[in-house]
C-alpha atoms as a PDB file:
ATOM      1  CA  UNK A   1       0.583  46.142  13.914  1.00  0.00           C
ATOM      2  CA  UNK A   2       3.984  46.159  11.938  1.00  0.00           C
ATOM      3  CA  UNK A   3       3.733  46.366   7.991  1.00  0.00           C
ATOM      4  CA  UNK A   4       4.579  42.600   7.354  1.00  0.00           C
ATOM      5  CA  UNK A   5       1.747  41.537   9.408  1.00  0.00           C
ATOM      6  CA  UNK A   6      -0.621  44.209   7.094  1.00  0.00           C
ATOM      7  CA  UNK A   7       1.090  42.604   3.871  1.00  0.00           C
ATOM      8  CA  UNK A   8       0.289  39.094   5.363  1.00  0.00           C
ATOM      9  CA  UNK A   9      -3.364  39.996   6.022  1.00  0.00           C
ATOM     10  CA  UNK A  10      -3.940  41.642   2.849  1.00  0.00           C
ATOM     11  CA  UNK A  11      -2.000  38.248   1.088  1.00  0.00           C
ATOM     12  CA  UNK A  12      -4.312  36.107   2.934  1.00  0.00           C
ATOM     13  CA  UNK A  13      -7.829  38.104   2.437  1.00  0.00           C
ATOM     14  CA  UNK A  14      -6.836  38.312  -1.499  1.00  0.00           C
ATOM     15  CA  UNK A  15      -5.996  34.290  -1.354  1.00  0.00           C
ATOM     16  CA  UNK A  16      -9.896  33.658  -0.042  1.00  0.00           C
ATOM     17  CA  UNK A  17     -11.487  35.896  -2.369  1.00  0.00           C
ATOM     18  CA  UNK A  18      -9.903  34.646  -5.343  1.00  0.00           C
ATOM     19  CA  UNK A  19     -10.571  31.069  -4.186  1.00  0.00           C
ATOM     20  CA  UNK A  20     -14.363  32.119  -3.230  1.00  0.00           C
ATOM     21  CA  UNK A  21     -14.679  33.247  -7.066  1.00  0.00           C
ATOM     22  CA  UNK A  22     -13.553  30.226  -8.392  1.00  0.00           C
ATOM     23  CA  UNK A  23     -15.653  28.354  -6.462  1.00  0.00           C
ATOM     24  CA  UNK A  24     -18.321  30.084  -7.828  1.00  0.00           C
ATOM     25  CA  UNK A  25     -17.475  29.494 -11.315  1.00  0.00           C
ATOM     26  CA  UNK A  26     -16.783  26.063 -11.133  1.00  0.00           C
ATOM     27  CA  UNK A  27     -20.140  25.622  -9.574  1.00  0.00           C
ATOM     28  CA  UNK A  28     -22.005  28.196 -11.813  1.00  0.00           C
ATOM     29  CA  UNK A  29     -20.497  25.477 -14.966  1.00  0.00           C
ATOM     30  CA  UNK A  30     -21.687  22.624 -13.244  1.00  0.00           C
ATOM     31  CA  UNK A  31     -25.175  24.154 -12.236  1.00  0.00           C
ATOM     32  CA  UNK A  32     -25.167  25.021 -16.371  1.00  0.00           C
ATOM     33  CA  UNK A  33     -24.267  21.537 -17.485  1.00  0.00           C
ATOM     34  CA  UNK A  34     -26.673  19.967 -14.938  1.00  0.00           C
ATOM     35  CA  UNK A  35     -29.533  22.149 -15.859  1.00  0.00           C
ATOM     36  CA  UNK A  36     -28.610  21.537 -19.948  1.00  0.00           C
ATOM     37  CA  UNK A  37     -28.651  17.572 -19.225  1.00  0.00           C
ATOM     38  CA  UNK A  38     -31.596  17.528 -17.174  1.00  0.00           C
ATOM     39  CA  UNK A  39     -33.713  19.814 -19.390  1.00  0.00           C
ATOM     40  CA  UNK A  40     -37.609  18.676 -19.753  1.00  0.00           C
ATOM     41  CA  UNK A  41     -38.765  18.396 -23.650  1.00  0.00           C
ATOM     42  CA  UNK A  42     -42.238  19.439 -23.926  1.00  0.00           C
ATOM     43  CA  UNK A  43     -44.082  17.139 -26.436  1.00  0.00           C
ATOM     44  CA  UNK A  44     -47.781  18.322 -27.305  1.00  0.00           C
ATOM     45  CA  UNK A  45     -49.983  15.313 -28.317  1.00  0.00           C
ATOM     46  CA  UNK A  46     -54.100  14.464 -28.820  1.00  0.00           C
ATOM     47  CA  UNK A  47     -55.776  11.836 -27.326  1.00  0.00           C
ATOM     48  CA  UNK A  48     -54.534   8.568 -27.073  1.00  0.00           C
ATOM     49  CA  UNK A  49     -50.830   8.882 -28.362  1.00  0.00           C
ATOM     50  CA  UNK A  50     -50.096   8.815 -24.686  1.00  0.00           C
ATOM     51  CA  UNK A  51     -50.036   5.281 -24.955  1.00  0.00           C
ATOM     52  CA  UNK A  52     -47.381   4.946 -27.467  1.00  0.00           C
ATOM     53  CA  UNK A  53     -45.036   8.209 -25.590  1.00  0.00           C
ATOM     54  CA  UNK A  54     -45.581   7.372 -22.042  1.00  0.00           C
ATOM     55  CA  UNK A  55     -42.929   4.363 -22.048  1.00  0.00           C
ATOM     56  CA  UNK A  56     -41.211   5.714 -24.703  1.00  0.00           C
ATOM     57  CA  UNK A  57     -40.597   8.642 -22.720  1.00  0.00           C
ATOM     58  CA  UNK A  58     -39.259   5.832 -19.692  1.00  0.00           C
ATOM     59  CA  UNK A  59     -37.159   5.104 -22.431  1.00  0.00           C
ATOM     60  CA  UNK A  60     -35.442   8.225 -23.048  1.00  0.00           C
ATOM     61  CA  UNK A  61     -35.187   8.989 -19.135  1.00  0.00           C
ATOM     62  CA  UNK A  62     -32.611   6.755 -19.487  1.00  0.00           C
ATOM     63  CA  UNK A  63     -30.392   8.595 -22.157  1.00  0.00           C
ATOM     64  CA  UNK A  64     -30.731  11.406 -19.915  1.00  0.00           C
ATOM     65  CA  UNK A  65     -33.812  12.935 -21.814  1.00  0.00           C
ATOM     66  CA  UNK A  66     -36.974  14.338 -20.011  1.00  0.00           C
ATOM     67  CA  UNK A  67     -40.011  14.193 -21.599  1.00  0.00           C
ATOM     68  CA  UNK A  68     -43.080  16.230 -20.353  1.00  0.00           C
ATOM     69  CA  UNK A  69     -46.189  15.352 -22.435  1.00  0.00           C
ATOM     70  CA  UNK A  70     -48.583  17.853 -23.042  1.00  0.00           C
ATOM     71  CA  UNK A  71     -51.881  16.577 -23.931  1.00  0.00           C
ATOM     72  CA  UNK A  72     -54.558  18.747 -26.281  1.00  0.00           C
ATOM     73  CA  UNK A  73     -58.222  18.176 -26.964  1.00  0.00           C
ATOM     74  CA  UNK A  74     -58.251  19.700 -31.266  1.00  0.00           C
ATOM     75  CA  UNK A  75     -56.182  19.763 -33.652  1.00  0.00           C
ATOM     76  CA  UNK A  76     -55.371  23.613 -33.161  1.00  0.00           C
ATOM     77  CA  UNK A  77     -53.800  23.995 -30.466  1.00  0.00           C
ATOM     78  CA  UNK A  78     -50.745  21.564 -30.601  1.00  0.00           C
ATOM     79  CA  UNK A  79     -49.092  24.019 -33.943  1.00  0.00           C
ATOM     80  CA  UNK A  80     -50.346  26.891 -31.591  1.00  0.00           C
ATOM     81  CA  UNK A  81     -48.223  26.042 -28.491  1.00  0.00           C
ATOM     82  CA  UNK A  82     -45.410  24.984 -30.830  1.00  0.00           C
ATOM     83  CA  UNK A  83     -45.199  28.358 -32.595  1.00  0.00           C
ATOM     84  CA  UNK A  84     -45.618  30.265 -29.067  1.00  0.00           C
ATOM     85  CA  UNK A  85     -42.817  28.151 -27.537  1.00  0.00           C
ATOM     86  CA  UNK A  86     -44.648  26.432 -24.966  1.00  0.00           C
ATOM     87  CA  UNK A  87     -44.172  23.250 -26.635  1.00  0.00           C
ATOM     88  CA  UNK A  88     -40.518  22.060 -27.844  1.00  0.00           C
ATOM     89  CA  UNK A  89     -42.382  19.302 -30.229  1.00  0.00           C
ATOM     90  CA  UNK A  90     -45.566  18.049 -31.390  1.00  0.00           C
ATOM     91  CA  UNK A  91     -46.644  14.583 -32.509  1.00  0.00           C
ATOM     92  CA  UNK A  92     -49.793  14.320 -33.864  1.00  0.00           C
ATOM     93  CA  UNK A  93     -50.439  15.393 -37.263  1.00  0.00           C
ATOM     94  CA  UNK A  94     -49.812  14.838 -41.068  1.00  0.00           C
ATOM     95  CA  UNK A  95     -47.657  16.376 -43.448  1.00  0.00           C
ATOM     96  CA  UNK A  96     -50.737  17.880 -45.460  1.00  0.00           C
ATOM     97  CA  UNK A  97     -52.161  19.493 -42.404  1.00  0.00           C
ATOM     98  CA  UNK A  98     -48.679  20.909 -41.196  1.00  0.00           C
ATOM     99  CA  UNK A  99     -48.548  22.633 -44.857  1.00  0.00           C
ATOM    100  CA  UNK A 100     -51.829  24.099 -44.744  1.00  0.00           C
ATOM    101  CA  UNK A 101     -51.295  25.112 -41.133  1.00  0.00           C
ATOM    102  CA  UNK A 102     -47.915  26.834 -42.595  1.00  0.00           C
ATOM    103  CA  UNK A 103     -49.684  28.176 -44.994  1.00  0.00           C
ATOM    104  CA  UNK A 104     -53.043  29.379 -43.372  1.00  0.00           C
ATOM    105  CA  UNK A 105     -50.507  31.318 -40.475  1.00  0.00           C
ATOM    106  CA  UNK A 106     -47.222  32.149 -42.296  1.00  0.00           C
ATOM    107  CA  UNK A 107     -45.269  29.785 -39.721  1.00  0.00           C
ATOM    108  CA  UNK A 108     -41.975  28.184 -40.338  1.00  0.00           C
ATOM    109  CA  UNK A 109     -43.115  24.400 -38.434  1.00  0.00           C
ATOM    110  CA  UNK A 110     -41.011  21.696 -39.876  1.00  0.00           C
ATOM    111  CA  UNK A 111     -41.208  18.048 -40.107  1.00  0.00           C
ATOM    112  CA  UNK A 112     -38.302  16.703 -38.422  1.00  0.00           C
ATOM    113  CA  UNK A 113     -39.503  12.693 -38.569  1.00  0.00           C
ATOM    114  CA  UNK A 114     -42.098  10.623 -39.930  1.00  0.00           C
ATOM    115  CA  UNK A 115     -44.189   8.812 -36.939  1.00  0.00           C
ATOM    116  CA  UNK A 116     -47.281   6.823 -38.348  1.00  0.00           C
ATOM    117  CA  UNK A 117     -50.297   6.431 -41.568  1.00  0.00           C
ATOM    118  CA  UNK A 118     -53.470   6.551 -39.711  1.00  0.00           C
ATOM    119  CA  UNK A 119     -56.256   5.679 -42.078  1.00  0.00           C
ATOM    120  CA  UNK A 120     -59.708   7.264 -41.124  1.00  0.00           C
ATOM    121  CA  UNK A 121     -62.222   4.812 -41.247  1.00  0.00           C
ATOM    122  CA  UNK A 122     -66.351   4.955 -41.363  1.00  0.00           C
ATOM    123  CA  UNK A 123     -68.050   3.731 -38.408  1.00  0.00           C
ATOM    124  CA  UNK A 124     -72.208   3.182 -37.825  1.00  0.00           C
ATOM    125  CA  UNK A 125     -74.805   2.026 -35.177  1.00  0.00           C
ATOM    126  CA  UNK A 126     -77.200   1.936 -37.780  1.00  0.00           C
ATOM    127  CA  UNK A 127     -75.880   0.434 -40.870  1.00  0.00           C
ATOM    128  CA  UNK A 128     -73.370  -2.640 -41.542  1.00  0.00           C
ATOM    129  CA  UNK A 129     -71.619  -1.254 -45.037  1.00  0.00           C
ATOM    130  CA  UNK A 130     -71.912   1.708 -47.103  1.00  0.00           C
ATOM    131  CA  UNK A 131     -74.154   0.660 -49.541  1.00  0.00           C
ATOM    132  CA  UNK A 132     -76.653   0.896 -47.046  1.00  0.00           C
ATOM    133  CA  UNK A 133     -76.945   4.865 -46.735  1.00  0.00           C
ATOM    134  CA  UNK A 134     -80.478   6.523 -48.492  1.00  0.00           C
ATOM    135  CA  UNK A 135     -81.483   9.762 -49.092  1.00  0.00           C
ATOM    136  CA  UNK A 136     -81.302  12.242 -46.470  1.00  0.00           C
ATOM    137  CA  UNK A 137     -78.882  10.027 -44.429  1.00  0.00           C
ATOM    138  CA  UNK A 138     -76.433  12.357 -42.193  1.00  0.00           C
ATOM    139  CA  UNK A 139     -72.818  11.475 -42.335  1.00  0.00           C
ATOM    140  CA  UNK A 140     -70.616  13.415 -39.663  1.00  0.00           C
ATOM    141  CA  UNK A 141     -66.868  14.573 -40.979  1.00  0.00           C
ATOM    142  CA  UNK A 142     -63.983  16.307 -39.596  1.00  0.00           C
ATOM    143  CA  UNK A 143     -64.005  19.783 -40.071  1.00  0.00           C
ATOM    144  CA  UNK A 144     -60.468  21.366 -39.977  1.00  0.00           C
ATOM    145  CA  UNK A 145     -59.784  21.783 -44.188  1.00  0.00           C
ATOM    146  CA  UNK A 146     -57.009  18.694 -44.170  1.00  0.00           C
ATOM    147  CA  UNK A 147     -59.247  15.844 -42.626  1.00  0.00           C
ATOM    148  CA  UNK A 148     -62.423  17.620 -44.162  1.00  0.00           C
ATOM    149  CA  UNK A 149     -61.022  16.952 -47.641  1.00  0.00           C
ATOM    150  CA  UNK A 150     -59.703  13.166 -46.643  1.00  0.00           C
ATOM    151  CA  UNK A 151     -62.769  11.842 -45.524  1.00  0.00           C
ATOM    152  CA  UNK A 152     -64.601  13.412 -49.069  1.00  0.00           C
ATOM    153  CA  UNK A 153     -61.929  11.727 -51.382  1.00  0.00           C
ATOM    154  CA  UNK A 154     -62.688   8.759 -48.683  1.00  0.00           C
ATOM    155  CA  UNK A 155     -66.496   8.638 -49.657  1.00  0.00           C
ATOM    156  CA  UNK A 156     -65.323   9.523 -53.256  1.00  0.00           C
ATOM    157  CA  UNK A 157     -63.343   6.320 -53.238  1.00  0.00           C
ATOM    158  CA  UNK A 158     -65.678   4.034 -51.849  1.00  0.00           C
ATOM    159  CA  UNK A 159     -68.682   5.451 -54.573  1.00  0.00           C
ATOM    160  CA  UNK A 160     -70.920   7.039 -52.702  1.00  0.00           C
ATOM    161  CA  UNK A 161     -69.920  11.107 -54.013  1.00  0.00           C
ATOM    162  CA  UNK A 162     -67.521  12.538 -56.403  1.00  0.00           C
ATOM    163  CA  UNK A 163     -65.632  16.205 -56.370  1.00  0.00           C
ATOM    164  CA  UNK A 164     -64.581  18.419 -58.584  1.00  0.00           C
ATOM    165  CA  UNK A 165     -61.499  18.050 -60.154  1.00  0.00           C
ATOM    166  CA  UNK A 166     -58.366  20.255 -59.585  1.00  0.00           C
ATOM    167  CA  UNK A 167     -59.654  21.152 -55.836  1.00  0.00           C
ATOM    168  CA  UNK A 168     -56.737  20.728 -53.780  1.00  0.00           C
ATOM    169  CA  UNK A 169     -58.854  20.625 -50.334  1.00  0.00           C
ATOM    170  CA  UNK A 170     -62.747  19.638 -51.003  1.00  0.00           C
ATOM    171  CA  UNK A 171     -65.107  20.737 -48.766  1.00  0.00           C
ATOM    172  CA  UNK A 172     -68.820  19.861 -49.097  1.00  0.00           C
ATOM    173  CA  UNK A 173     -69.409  22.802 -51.823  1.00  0.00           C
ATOM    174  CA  UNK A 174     -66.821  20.829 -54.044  1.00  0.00           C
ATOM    175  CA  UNK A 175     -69.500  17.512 -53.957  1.00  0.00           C
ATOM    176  CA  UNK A 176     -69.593  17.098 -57.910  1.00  0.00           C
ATOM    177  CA  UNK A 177     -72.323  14.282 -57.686  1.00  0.00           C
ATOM    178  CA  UNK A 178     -74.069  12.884 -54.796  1.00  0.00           C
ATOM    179  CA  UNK A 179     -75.574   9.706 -56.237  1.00  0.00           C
ATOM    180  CA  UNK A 180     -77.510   8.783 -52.906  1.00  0.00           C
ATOM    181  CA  UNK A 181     -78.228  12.268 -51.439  1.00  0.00           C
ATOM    182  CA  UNK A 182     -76.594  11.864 -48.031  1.00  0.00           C
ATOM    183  CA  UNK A 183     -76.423  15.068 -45.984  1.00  0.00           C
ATOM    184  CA  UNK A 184     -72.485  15.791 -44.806  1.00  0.00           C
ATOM    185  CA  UNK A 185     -71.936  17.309 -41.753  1.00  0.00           C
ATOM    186  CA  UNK A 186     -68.468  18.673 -40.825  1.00  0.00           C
ATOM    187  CA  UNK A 187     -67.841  18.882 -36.839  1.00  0.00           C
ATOM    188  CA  UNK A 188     -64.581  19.391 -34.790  1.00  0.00           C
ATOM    189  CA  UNK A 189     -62.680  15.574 -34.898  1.00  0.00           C
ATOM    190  CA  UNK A 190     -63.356  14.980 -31.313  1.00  0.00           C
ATOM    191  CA  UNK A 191     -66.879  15.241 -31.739  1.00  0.00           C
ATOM    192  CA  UNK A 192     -67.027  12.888 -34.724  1.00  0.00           C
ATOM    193  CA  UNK A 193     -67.530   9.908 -32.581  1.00  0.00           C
ATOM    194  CA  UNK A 194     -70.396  11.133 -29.674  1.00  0.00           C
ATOM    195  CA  UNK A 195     -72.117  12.023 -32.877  1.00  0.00           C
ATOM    196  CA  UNK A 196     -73.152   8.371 -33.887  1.00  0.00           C
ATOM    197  CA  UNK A 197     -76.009   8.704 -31.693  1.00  0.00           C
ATOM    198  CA  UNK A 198     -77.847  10.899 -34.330  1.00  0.00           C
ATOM    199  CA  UNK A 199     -76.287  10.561 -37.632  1.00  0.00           C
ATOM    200  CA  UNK A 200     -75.821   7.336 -39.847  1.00  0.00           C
ATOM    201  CA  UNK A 201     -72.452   7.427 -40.086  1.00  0.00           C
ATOM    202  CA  UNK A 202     -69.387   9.133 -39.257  1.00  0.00           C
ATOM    203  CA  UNK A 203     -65.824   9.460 -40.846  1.00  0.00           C
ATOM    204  CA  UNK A 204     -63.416   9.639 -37.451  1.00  0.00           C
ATOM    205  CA  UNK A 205     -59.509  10.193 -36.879  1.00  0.00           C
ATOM    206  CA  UNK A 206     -58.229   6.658 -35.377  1.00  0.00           C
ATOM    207  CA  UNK A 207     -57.119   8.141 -32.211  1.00  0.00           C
ATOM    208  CA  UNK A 208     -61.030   9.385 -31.943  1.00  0.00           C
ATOM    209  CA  UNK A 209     -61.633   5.824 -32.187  1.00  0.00           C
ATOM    210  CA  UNK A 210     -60.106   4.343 -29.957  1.00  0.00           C
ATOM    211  CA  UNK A 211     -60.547   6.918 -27.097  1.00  0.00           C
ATOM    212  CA  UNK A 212     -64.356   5.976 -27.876  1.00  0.00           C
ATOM    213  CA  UNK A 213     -63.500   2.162 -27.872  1.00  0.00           C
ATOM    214  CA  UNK A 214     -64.248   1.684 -31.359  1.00  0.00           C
ATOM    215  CA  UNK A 215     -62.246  -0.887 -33.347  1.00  0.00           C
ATOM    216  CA  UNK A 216     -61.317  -0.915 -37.119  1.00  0.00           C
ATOM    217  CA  UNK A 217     -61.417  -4.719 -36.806  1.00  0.00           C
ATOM    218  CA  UNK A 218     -65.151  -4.948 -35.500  1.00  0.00           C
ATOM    219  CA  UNK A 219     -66.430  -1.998 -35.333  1.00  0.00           C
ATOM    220  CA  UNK A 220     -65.709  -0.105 -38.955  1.00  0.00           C
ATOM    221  CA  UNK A 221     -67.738  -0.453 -41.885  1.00  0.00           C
ATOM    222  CA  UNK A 222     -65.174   0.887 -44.238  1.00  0.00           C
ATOM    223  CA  UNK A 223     -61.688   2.226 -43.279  1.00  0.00           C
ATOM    224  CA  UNK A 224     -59.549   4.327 -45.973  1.00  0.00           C
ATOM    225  CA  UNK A 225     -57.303   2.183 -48.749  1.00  0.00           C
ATOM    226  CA  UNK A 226     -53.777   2.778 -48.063  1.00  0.00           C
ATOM    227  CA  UNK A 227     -52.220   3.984 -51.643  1.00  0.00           C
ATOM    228  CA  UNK A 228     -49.263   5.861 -53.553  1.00  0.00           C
ATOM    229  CA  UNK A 229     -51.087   8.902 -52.968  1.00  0.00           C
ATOM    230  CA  UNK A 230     -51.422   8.378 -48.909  1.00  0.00           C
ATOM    231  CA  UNK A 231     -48.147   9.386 -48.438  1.00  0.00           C
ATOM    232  CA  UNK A 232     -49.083  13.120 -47.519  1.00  0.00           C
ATOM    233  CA  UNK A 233     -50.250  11.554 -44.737  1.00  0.00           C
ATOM    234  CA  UNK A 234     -47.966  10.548 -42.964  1.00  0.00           C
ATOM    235  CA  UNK A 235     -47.646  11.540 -39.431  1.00  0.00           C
ATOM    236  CA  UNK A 236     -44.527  13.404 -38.414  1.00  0.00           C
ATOM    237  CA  UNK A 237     -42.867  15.288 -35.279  1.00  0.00           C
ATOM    238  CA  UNK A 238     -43.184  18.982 -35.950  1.00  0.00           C
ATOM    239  CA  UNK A 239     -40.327  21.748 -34.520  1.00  0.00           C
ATOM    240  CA  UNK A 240     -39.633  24.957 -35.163  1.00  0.00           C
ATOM    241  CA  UNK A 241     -37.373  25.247 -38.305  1.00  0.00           C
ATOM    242  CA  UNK A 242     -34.422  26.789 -36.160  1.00  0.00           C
ATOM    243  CA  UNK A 243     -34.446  23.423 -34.063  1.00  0.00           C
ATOM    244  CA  UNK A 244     -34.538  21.052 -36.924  1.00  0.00           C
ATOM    245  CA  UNK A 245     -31.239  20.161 -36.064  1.00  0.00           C
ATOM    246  CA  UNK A 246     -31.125  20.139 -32.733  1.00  0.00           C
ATOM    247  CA  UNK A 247     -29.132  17.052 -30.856  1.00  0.00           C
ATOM    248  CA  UNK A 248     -31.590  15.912 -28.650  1.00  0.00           C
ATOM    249  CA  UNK A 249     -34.421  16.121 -30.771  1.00  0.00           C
ATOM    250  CA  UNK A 250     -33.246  13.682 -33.316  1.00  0.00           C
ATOM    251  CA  UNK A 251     -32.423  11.389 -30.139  1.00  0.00           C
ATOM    252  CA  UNK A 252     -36.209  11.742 -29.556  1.00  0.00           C
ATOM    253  CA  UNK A 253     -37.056  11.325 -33.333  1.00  0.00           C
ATOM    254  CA  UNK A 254     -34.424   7.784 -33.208  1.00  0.00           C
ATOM    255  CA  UNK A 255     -35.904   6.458 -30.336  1.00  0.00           C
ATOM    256  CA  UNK A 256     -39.522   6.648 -31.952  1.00  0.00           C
ATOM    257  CA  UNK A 257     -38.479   4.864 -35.093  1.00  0.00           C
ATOM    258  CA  UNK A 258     -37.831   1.567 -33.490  1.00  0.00           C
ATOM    259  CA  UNK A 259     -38.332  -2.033 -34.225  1.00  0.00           C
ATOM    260  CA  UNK A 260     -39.638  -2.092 -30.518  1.00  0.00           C
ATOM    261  CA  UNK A 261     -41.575   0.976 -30.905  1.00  0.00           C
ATOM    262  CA  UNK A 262     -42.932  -0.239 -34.217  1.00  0.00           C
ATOM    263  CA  UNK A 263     -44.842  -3.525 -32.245  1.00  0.00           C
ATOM    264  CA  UNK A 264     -45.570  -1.334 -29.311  1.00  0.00           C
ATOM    265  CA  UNK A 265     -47.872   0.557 -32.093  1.00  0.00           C
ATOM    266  CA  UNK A 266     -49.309  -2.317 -33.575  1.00  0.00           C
ATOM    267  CA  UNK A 267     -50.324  -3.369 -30.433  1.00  0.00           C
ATOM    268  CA  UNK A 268     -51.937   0.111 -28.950  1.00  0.00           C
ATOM    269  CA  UNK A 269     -53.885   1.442 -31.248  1.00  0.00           C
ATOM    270  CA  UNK A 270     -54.891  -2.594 -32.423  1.00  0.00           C
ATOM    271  CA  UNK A 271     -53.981  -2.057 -35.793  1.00  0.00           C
ATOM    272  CA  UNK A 272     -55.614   1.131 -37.066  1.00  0.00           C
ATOM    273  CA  UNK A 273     -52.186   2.714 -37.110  1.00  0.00           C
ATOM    274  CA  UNK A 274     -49.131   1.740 -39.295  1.00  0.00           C
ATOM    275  CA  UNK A 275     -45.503   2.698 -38.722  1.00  0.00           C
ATOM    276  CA  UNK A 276     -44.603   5.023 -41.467  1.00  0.00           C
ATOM    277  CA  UNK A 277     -41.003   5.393 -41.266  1.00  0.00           C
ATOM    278  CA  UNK A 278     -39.902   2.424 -43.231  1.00  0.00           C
ATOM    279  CA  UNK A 279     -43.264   2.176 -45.158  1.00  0.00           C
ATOM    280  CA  UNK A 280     -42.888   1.741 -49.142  1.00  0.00           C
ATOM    281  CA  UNK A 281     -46.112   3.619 -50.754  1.00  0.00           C
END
């Protein structure tokens, strides 16, 4: 073999590598920009907010957003998988409970949109109003310290107890005066509603409701007045704070805050839940 057949060889074998490697970059950018577009958003949720994020999430398949709901049974764990990563979002709690969460585990979570007001309301087997409840009477409450201390400034509201003044999250040992002499028992919010079996009465989280097909229009006996002061709690999607500004999250956050999504609401959880977004307190 003469040297210009060698040179030719060589030529040729350097032509095909260099055009192998930029095959393989070209596809290695396209792999990158296909995996980036096409990446599933983890959303952690309780109970029945499916209803409202399932078609939303339809929604957003369209803009090219996947959304993979992750569904919890307390009101621990969503913050828990949201700190640890292996949730990109979480939709399910107020801004007072997302500060004391902050505060109780030296996280950084951040509001990055306000969802919906969910009032708690009072339901009974054994009584039609309030005024009803006698001594010794049990009435079941939420137990984590945010919910805890709204359904006691509920019951301080509506008469039946008052607390002691300059306690920014009552618990039972803050009861100033307990004109009737009901009994309070705090339990985790899920088990708020299998507990109407035993006690009178039981302050329960709307989305505990409704999972336990009980309706504020016919089933409640007194559901929390919606005031100036409610505002802290309003429901929000939680983040990390390094993601507060990230793209596709505020896609997520614009698609929520919908006229559309605003009747969808109304209509799921049968009007125990009000879009907060646009709501004047």
């Amino acid at each position: 073999m003469n040297k210009k057949n060698i040179k030719r060889i060589i030529v040729g074998v350097l032509a095909l590598f260099i055009a192998v490697v930029a095959t393989a970059c070209s596809g290695s950018k396209s792999d990158s920009k296909d995996t980036s577009a096409s990446k599933t958003i983890k959303v952690g949720i309780v109970g029945s907010d499916d209803r409202v994020w399932k078609p939303l999430a339809q929604e957003l398949k369209k803009q090219g957003i996947n959304i993979k709901l992750v569904e919890f049974n307390n009101y621990d764990q969503p913050n828990q998988a949201l700190e640890s990563g292996d949730v990109d979002l979480n939709a399910y709690q107020h801004i007072y409970f997302l500060d004391n969460w902050n505060e109780a585990h030296k996280t950084n979570l951040v509001s990055i949109g306000n969802t919906v007001i969910a009032p708690l309301a009072v339901f009974s087997k054994k009584i039609q109003k309030l005024s009803e409840l006698k001594k010794g009477d049990v009435v079941t409450l939420p137990n984590d310290a945010t919910n805890q201390a709204r359904a006691l400034q509920l019951l301080e509201t509506a008469g039946i107890i008052t607390l002691k003044k300059g306690v920014k999250l009552p618990t039972p040992a803050d009861v100033e005066t307990n004109k009737v002499g009901i009994n309070l028992k705090p339990l985790d919010a899920s088990q708020t509603a299998r507990s109407l079996d035993d006690a009178t009465a039981a302050i329960i989280n709307n989305t505990v409701a409704l999972d336990a097909k009980l309706s504020y229009e016919t089933d409640a006996i007194y559901v929390e007045k919606i005031t100036a002061k409610s505002k802290i709690w309003v429901n929000i999607i939680a983040a990390k704070k390094e993601n507060k500004d990230n793209a596709t999250y505020k896609k997520i956050v614009k698609a929520y805050q919908t006229k559309s999504n605003a009747a969808r609401i109304k209509k799921v959880y049968e009007g125990s839940t009000i879009p907060a977004w646009d709501y004047k307190f």
